[in-house]
Structure formats: C-alpha cells, structure tokens
PDB file of N, CA and C in Angstrom:
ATOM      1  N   UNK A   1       8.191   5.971   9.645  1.00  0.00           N
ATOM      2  CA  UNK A   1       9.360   5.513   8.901  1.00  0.00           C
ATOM      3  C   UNK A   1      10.261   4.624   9.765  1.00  0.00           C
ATOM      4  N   UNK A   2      10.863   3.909   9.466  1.00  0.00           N
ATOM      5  CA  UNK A   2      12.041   2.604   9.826  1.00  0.00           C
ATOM      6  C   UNK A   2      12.901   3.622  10.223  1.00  0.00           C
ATOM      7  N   UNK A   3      13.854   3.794  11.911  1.00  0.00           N
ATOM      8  CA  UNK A   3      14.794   4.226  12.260  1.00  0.00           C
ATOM      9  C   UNK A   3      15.961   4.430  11.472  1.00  0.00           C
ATOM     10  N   UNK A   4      15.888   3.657  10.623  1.00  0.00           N
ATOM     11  CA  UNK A   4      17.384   3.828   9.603  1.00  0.00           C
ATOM     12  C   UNK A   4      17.079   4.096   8.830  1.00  0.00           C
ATOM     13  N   UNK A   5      15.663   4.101   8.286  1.00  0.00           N
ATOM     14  CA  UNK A   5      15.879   3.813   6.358  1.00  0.00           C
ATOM     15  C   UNK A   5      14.309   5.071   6.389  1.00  0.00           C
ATOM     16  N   UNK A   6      15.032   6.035   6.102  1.00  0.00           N
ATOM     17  CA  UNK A   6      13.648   7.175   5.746  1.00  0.00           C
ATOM     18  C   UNK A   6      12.447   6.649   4.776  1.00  0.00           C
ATOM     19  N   UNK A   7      13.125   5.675   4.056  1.00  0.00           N
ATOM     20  CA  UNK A   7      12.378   5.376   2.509  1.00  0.00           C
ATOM     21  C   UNK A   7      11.221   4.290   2.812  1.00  0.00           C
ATOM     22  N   UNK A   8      11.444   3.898   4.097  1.00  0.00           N
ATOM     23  CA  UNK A   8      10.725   2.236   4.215  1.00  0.00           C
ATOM     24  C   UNK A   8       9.561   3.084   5.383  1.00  0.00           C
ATOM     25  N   UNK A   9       8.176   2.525   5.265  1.00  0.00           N
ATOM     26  CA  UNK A   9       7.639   2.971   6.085  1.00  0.00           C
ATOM     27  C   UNK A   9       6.447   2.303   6.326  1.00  0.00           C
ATOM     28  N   UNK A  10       6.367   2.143   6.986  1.00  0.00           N
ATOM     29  CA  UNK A  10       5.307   0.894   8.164  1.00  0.00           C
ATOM     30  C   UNK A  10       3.809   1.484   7.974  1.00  0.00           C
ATOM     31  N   UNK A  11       2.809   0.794   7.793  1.00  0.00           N
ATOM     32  CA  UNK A  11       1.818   1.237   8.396  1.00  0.00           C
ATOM     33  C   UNK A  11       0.586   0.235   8.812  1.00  0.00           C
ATOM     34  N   UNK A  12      -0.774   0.083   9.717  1.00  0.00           N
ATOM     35  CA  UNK A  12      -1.017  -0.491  10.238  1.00  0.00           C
ATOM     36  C   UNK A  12      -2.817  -0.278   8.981  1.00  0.00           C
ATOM     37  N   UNK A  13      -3.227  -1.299   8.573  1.00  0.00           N
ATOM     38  CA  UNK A  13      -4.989  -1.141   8.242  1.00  0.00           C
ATOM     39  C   UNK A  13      -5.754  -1.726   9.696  1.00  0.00           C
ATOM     40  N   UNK A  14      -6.568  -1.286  10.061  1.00  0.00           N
ATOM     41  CA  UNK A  14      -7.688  -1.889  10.866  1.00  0.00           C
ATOM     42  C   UNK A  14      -8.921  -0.942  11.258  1.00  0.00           C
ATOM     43  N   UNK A  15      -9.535  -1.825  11.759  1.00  0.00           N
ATOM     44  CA  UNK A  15     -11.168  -0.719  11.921  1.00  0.00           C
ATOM     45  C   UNK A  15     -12.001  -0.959  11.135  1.00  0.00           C
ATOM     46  N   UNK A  16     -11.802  -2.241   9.786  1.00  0.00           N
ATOM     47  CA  UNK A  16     -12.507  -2.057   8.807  1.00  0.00           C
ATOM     48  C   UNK A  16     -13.895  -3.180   9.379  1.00  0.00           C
ATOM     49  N   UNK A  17     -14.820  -2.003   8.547  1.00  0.00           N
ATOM     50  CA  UNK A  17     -16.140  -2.663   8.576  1.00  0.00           C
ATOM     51  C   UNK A  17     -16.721  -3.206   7.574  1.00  0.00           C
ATOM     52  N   UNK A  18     -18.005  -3.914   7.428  1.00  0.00           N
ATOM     53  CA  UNK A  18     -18.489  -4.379   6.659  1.00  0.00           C
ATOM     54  C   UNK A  18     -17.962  -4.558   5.392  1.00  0.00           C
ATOM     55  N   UNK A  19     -17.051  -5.593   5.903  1.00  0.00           N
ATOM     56  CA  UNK A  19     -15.980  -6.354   4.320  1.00  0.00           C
ATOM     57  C   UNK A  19     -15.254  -7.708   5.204  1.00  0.00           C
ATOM     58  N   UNK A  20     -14.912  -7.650   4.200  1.00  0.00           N
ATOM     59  CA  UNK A  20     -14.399  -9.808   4.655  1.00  0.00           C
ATOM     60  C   UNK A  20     -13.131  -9.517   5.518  1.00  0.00           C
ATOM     61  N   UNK A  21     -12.684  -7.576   5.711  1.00  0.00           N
ATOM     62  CA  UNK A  21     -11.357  -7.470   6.690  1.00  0.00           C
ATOM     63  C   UNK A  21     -11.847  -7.033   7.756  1.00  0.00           C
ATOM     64  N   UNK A  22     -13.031  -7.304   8.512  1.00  0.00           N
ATOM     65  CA  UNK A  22     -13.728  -6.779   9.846  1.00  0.00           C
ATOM     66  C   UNK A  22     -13.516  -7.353  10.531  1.00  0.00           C
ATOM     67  N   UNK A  23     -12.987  -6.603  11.751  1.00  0.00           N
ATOM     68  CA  UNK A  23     -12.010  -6.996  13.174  1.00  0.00           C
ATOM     69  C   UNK A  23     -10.823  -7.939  12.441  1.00  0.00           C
ATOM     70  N   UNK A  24      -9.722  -7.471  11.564  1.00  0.00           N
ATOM     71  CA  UNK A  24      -8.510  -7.943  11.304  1.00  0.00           C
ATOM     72  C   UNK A  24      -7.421  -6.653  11.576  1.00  0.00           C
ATOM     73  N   UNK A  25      -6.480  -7.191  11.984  1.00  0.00           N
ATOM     74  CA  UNK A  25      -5.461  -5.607  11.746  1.00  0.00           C
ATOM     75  C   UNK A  25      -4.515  -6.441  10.744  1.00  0.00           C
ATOM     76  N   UNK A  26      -3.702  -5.294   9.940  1.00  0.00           N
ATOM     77  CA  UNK A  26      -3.062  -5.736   8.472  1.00  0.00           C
ATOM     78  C   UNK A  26      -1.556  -4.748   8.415  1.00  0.00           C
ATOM     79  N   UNK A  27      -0.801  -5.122   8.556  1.00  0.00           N
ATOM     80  CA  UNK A  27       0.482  -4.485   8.960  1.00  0.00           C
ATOM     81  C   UNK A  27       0.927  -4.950   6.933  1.00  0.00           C
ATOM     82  N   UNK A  28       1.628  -3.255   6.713  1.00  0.00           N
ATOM     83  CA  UNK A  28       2.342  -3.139   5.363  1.00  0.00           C
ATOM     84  C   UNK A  28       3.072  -2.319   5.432  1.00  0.00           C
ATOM     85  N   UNK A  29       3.746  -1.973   4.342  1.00  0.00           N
ATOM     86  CA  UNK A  29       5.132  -1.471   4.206  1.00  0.00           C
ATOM     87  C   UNK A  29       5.203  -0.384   2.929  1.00  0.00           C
ATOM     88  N   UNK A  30       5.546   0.397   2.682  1.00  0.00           N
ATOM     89  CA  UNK A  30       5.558   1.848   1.783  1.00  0.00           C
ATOM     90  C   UNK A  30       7.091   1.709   1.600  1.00  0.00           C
ATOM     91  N   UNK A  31       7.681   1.348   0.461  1.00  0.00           N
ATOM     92  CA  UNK A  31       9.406   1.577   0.159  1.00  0.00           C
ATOM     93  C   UNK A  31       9.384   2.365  -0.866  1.00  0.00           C
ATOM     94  N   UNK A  32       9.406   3.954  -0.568  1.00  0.00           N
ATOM     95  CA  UNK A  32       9.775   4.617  -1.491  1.00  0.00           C
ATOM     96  C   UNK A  32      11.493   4.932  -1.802  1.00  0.00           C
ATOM     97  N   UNK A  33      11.415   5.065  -3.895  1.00  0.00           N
ATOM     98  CA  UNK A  33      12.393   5.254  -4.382  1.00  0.00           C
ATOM     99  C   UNK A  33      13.335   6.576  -3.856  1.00  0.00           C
ATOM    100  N   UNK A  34      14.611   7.015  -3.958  1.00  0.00           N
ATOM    101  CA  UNK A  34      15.607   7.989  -3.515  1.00  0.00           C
ATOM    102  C   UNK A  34      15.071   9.152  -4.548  1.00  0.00           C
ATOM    103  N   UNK A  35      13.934   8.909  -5.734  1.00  0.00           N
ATOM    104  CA  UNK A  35      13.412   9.832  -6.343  1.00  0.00           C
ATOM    105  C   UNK A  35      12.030  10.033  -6.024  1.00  0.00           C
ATOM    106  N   UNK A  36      11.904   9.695  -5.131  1.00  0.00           N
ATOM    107  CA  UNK A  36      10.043  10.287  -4.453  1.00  0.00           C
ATOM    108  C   UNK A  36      10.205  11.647  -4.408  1.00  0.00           C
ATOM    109  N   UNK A  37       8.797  12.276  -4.903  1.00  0.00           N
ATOM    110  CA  UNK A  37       7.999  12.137  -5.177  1.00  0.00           C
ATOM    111  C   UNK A  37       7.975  11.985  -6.758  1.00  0.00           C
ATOM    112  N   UNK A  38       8.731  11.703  -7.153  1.00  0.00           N
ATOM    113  CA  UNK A  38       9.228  12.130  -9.245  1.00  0.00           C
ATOM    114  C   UNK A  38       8.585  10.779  -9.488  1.00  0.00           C
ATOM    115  N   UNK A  39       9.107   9.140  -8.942  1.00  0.00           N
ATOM    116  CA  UNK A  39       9.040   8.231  -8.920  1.00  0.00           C
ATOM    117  C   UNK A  39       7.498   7.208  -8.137  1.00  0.00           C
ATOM    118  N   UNK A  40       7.011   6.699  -8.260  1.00  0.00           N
ATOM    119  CA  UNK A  40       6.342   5.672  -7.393  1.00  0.00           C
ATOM    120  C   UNK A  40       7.251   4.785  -5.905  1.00  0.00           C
ATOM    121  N   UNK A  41       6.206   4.704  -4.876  1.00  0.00           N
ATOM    122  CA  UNK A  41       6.815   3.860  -4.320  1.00  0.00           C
ATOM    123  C   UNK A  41       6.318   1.772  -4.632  1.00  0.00           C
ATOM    124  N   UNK A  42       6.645   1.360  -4.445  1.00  0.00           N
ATOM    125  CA  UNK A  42       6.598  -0.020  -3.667  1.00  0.00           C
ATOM    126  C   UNK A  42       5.805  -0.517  -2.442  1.00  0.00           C
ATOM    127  N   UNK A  43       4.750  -1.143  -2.232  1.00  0.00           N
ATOM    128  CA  UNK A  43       3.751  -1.086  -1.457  1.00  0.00           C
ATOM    129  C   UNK A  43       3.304  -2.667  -1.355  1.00  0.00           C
ATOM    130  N   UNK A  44       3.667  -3.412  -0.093  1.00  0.00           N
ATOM    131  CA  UNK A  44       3.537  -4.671   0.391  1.00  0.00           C
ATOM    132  C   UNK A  44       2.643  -4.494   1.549  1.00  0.00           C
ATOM    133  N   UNK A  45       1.952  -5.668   1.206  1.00  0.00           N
ATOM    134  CA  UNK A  45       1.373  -6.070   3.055  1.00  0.00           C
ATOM    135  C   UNK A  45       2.220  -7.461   3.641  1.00  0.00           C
ATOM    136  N   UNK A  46       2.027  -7.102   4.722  1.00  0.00           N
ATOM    137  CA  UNK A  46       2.892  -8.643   5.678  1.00  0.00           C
ATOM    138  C   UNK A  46       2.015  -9.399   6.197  1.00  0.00           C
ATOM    139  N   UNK A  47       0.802  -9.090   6.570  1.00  0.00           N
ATOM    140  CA  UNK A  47      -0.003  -9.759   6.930  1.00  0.00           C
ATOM    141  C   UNK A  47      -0.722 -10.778   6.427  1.00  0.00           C
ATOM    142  N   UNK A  48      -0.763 -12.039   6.224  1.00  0.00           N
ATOM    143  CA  UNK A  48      -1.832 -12.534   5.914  1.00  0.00           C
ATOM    144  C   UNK A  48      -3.380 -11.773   5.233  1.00  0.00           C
ATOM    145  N   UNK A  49      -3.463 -11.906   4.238  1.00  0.00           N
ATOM    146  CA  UNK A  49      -4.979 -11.552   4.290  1.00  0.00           C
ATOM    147  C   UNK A  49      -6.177 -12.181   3.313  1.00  0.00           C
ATOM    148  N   UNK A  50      -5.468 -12.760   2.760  1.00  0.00           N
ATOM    149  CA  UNK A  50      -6.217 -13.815   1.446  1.00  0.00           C
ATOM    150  C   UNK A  50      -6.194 -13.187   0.418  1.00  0.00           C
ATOM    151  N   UNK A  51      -6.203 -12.276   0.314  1.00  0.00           N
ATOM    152  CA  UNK A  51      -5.993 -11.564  -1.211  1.00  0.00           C
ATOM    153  C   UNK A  51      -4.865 -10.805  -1.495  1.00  0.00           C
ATOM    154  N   UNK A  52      -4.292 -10.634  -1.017  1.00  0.00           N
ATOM    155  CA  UNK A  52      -2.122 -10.711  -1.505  1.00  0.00           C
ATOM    156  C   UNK A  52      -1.266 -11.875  -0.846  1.00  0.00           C
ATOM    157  N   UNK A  53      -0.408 -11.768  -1.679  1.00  0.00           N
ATOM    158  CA  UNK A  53       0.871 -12.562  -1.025  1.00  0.00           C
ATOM    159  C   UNK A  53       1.760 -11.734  -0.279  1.00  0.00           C
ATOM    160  N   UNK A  54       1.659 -11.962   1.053  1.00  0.00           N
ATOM    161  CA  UNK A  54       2.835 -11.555   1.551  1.00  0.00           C
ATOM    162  C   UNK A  54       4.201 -11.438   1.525  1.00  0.00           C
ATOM    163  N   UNK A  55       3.992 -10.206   1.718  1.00  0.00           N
ATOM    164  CA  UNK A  55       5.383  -9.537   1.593  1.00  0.00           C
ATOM    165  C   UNK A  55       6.012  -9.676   0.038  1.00  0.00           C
ATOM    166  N   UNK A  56       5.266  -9.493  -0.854  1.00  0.00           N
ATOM    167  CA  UNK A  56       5.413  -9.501  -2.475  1.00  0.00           C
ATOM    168  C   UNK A  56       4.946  -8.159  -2.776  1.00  0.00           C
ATOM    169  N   UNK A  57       5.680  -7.338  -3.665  1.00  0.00           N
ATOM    170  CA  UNK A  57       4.572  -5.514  -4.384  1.00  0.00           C
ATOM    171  C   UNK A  57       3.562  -6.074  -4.424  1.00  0.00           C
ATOM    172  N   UNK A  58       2.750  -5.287  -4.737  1.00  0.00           N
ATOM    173  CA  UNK A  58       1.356  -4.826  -4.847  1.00  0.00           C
ATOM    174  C   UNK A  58       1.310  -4.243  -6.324  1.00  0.00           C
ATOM    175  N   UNK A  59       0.380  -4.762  -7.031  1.00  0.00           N
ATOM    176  CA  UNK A  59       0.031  -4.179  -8.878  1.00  0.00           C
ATOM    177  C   UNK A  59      -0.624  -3.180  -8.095  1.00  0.00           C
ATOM    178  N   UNK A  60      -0.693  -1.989  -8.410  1.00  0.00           N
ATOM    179  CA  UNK A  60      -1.878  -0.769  -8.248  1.00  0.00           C
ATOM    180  C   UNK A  60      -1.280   0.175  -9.338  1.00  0.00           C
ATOM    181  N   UNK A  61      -2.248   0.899  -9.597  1.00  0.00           N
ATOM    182  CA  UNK A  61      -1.721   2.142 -10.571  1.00  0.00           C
ATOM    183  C   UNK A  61      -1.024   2.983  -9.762  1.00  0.00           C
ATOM    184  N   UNK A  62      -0.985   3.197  -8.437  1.00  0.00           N
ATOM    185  CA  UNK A  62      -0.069   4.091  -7.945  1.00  0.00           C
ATOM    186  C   UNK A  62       1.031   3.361  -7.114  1.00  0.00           C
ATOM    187  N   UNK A  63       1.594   2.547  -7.670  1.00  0.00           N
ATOM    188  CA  UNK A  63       2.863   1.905  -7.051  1.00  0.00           C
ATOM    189  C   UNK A  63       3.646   1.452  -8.592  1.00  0.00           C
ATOM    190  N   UNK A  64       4.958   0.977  -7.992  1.00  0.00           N
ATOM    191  CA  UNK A  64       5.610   1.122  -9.073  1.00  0.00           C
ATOM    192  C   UNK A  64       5.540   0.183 -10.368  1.00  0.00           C
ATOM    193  N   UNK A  65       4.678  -0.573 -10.499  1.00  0.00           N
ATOM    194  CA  UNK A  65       4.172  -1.897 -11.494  1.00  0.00           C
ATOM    195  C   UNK A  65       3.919  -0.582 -12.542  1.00  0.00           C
ATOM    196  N   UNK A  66       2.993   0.487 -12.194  1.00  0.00           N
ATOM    197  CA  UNK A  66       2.257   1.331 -13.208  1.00  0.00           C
ATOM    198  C   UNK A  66       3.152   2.652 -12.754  1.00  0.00           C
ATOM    199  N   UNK A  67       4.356   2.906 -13.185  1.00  0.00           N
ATOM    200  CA  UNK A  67       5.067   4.270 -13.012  1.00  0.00           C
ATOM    201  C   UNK A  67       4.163   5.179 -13.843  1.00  0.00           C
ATOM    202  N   UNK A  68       3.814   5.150 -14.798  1.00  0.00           N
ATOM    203  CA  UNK A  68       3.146   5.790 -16.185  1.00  0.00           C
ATOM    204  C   UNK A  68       1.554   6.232 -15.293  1.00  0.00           C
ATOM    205  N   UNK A  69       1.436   5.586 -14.629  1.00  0.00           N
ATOM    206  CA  UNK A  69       0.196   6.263 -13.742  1.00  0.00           C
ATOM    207  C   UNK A  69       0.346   7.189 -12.853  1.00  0.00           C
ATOM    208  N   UNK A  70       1.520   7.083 -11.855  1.00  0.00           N
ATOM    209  CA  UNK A  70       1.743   7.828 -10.924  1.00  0.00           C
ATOM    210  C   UNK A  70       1.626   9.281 -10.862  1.00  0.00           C
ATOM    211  N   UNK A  71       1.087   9.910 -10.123  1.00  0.00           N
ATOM    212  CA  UNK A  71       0.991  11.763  -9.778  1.00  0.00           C
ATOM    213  C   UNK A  71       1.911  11.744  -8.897  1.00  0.00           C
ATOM    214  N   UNK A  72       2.861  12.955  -8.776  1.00  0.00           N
ATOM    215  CA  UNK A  72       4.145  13.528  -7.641  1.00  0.00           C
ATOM    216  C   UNK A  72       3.262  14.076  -6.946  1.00  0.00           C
ATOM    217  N   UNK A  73       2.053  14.297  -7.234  1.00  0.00           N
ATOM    218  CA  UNK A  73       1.201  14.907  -5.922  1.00  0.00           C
ATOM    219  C   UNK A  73       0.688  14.217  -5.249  1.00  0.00           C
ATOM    220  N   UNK A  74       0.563  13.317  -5.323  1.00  0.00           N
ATOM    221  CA  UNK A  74      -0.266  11.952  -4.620  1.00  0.00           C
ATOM    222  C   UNK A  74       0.283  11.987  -3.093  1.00  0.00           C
ATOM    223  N   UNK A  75      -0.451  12.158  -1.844  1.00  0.00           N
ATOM    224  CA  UNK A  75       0.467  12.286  -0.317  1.00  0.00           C
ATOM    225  C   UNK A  75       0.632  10.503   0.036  1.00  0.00           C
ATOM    226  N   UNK A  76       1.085  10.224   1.057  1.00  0.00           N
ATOM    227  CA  UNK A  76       1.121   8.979   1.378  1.00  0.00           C
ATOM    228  C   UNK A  76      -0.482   8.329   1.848  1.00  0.00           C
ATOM    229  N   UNK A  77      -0.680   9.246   2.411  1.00  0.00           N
ATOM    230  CA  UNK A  77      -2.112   9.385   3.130  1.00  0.00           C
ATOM    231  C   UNK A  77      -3.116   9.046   1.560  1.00  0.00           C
ATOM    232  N   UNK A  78      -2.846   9.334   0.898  1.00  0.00           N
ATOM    233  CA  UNK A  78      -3.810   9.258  -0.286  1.00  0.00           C
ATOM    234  C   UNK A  78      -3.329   7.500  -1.190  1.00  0.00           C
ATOM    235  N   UNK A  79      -2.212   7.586  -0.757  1.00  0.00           N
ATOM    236  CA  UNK A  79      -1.614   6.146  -1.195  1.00  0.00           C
ATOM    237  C   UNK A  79      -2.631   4.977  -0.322  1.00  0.00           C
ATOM    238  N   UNK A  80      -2.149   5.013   0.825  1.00  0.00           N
ATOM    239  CA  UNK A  80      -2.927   4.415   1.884  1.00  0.00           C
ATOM    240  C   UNK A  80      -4.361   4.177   1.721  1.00  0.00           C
ATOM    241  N   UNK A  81      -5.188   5.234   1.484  1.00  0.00           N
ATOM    242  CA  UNK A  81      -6.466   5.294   1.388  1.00  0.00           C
ATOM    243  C   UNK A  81      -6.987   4.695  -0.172  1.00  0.00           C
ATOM    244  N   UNK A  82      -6.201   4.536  -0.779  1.00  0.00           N
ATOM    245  CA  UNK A  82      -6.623   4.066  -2.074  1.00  0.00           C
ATOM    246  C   UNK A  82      -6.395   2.945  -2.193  1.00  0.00           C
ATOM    247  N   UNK A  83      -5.397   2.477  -1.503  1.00  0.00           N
ATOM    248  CA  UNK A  83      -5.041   0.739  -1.056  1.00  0.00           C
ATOM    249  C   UNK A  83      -6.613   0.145  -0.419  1.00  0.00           C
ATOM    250  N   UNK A  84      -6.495   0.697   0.779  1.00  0.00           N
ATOM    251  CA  UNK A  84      -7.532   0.101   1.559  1.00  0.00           C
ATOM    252  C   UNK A  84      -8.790   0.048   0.598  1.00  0.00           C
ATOM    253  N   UNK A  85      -9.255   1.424  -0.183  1.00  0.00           N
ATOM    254  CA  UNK A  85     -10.308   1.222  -0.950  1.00  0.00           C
ATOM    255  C   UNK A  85     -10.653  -0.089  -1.467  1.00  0.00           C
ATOM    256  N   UNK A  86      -9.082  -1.033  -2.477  1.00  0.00           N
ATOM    257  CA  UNK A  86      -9.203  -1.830  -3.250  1.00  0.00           C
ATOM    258  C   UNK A  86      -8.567  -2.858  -2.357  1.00  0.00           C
ATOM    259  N   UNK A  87      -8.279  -2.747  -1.063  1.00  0.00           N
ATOM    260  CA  UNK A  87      -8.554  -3.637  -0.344  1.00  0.00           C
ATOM    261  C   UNK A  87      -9.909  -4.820  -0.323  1.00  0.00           C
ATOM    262  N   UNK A  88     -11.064  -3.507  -0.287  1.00  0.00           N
ATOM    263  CA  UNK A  88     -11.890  -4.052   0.380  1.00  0.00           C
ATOM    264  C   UNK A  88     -13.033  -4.047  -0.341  1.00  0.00           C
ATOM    265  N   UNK A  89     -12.673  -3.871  -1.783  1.00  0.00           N
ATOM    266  CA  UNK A  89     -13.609  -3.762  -2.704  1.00  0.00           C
ATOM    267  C   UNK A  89     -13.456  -5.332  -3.529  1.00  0.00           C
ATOM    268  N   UNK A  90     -14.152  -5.527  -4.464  1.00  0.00           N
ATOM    269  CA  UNK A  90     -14.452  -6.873  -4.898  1.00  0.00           C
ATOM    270  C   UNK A  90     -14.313  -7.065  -6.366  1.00  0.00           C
ATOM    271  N   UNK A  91     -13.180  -5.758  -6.971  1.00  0.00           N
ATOM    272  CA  UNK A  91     -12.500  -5.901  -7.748  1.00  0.00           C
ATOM    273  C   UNK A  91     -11.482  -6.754  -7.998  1.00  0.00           C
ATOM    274  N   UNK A  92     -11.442  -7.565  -8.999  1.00  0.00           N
ATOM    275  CA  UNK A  92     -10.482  -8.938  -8.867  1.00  0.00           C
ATOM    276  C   UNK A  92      -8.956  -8.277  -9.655  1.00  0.00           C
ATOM    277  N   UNK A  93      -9.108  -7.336  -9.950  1.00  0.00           N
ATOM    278  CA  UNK A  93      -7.430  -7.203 -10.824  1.00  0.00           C
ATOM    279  C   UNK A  93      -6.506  -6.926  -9.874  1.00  0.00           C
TER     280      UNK A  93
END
C-alpha cells in the first residue's frame, strides 16, 4: 500500500512465460473504494504494455466497470491473479 493512502496499492507483474509479456516487468495500481470489500476496486497498469492504456481503469468483471459482478470475497491476491490470467490470454474484450 502507498504510505499515505491505505486504499492505493502498487503491485509489480513479471516472470511471465510463454506469452508476448516474457522477460517484461509491468508495474499497476489497485485503488480500492472507502467501501472495500462491499464495493469493487479500480485497477490500472502504468506500464507500457500494448494492450492497455496507461494509467486508464481496466474493464474486468472484478473491477469497478462491472460492480454487479463483484464477490466481497474475492482477496487481492485473487484480483491480481485473474488480471494476469487475461493479461496474457488472447481474449480481445
């Protein structure tokens, strides 16, 4: 998490193999709402990567574009891992 701001929280993708993000590291950002876990967070990458715009949300069903999708059980760790999934998958939506 960001020294000041509990809600904002950093995290790093890399390691990935066999996909068009092998040997890249990918720095993004987790801004959850003052109603987490009730709410979705907000989920950007900063990095360059050809398939987002930086530093713009992210459409996913578990960020806040799709509130109506979201589970309060969902951990961050499971946020993360479901990003990278459709990171690196060759789904165009």
């Amino acid at each position: 998490p960001e020294p000041n701001d509990f809600f904002i929280w950093n995290f790093v993708v890399f390691g990935l193999t066999d996909c068009d993000y092998e040997g890249g590291v990918y720095f993004g950002k987790l801004e959850f709402p003052q109603e987490y876990p009730m709410k979705p967070p907000n989920l950007r990458l900063m990095t360059p990567s050809g398939r987002f715009n930086v530093n713009a949300n992210i459409c996913l069903s578990f960020t806040n574009f799709h509130r109506e999708s979201w589970n309060p059980t969902w951990k961050i760790e499971s946020i993360i891992v479901g990003f990278i999934s459709f990171m690196t998958s060759e789904d165009p939506a």
